[in-house]
Protein backbone atom coordinates (compact mmCIF):
# COMPACT_ATOMS: atom_id res chain seq x y z
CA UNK A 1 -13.82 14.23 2.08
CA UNK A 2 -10.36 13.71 1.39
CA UNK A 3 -7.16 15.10 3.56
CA UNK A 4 -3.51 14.48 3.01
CA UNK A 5 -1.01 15.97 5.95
CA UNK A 6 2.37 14.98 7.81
CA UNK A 7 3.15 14.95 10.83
CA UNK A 8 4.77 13.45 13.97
CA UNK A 9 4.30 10.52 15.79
CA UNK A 10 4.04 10.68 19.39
CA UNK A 11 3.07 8.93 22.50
CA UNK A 12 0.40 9.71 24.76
CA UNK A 13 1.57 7.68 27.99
CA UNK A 14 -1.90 7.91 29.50
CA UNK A 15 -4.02 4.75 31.20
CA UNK A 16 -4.59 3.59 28.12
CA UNK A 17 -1.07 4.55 25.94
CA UNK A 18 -1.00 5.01 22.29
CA UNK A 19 1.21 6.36 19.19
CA UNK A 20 -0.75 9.56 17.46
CA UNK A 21 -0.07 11.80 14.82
CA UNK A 22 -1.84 15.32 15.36
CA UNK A 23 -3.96 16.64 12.37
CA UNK A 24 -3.14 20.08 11.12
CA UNK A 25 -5.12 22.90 11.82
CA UNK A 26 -6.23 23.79 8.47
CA UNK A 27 -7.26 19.95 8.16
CA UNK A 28 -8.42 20.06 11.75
CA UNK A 29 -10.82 23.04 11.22
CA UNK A 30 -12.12 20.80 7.69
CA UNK A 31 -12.90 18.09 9.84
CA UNK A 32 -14.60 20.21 12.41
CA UNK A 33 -17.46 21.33 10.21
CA UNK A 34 -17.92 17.74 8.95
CA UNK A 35 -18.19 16.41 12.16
CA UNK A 36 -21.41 17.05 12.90
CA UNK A 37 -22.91 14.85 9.76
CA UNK A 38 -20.39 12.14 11.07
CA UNK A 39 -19.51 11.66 14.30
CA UNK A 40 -21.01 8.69 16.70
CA UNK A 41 -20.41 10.39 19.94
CA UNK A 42 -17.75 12.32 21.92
CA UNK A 43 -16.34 14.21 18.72
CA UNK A 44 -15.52 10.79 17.14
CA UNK A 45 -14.84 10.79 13.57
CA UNK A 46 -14.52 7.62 11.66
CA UNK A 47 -12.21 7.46 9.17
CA UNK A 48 -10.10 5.22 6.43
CA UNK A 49 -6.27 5.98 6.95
CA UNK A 50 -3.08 5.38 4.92
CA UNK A 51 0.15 5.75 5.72
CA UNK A 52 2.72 4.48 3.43
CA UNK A 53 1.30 1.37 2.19
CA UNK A 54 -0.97 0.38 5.34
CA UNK A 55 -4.54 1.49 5.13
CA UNK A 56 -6.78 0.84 8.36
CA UNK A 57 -10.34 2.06 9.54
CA UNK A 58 -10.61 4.05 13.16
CA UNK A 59 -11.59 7.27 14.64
CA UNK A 60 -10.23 10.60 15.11
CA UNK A 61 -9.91 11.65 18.63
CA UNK A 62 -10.46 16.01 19.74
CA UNK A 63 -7.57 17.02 21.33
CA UNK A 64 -6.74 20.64 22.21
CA UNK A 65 -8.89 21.86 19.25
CA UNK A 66 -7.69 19.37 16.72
CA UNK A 67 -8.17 16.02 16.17
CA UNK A 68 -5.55 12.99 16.53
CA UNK A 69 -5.12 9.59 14.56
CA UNK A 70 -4.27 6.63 16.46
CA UNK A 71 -1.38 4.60 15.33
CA UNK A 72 -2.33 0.72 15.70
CA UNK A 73 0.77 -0.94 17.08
CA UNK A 74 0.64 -3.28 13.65
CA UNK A 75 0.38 -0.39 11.62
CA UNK A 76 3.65 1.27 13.06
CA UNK A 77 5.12 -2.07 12.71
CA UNK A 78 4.04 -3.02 9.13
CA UNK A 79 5.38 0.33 8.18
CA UNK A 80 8.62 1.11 10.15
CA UNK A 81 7.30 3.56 12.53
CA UNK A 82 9.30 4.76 15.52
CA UNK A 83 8.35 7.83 17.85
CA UNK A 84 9.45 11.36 16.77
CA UNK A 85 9.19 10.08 12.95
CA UNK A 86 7.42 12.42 10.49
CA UNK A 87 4.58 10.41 8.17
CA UNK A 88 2.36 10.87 5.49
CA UNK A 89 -1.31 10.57 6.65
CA UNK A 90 -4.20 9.86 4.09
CA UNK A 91 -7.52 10.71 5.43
CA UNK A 92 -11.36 9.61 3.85
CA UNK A 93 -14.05 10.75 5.85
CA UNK A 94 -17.63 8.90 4.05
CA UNK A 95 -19.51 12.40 4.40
């Protein structure tokens, strides 16, 4: 399964903080009925991502009823990233 979406990146300032961008719901709802072939516990999906030229493996996190892609800190840095920008996100989910 393939997604493409943009969206914001934000910051969850939580224990353990991080930079996010929130799937769509349209993409969210795709995801949803492919999680259960996929996920390895809590709603996890794992994932390839792309933004720009940056490509990384990691999970998608439920939030709210929609799933959210962590933004490595060398990821935001390889590609320019600051909070508040809007990004192109490349999804592959091995289904």
């Amino acid at each position: 399964m393939d997604l493409e979406f943009s969206g914001e990146v934000w910051f969850w300032r939580g224990p353990s903080p991080y930079h996010f961008v929130t799937v769509p719901e349209d993409e969210s709802a795709e995801l949803e009925e492919a999680a259960a072939l996929v996920t390895y516990g809590w709603g996890m999906i794992p994932v390839e991502v792309s933004v720009g030229d940056t490509s990384w493996t990691t999970a998608l996190w439920p939030k709210d009823g929609r799933y959210v892609v962590p933004l490595k800190d060398w990821v935001r840095r390889a590609e320019g990233l600051q909070l508040g920008d809007v990004v192109e996100v490349r999804l592959t989910v091995d289904v």
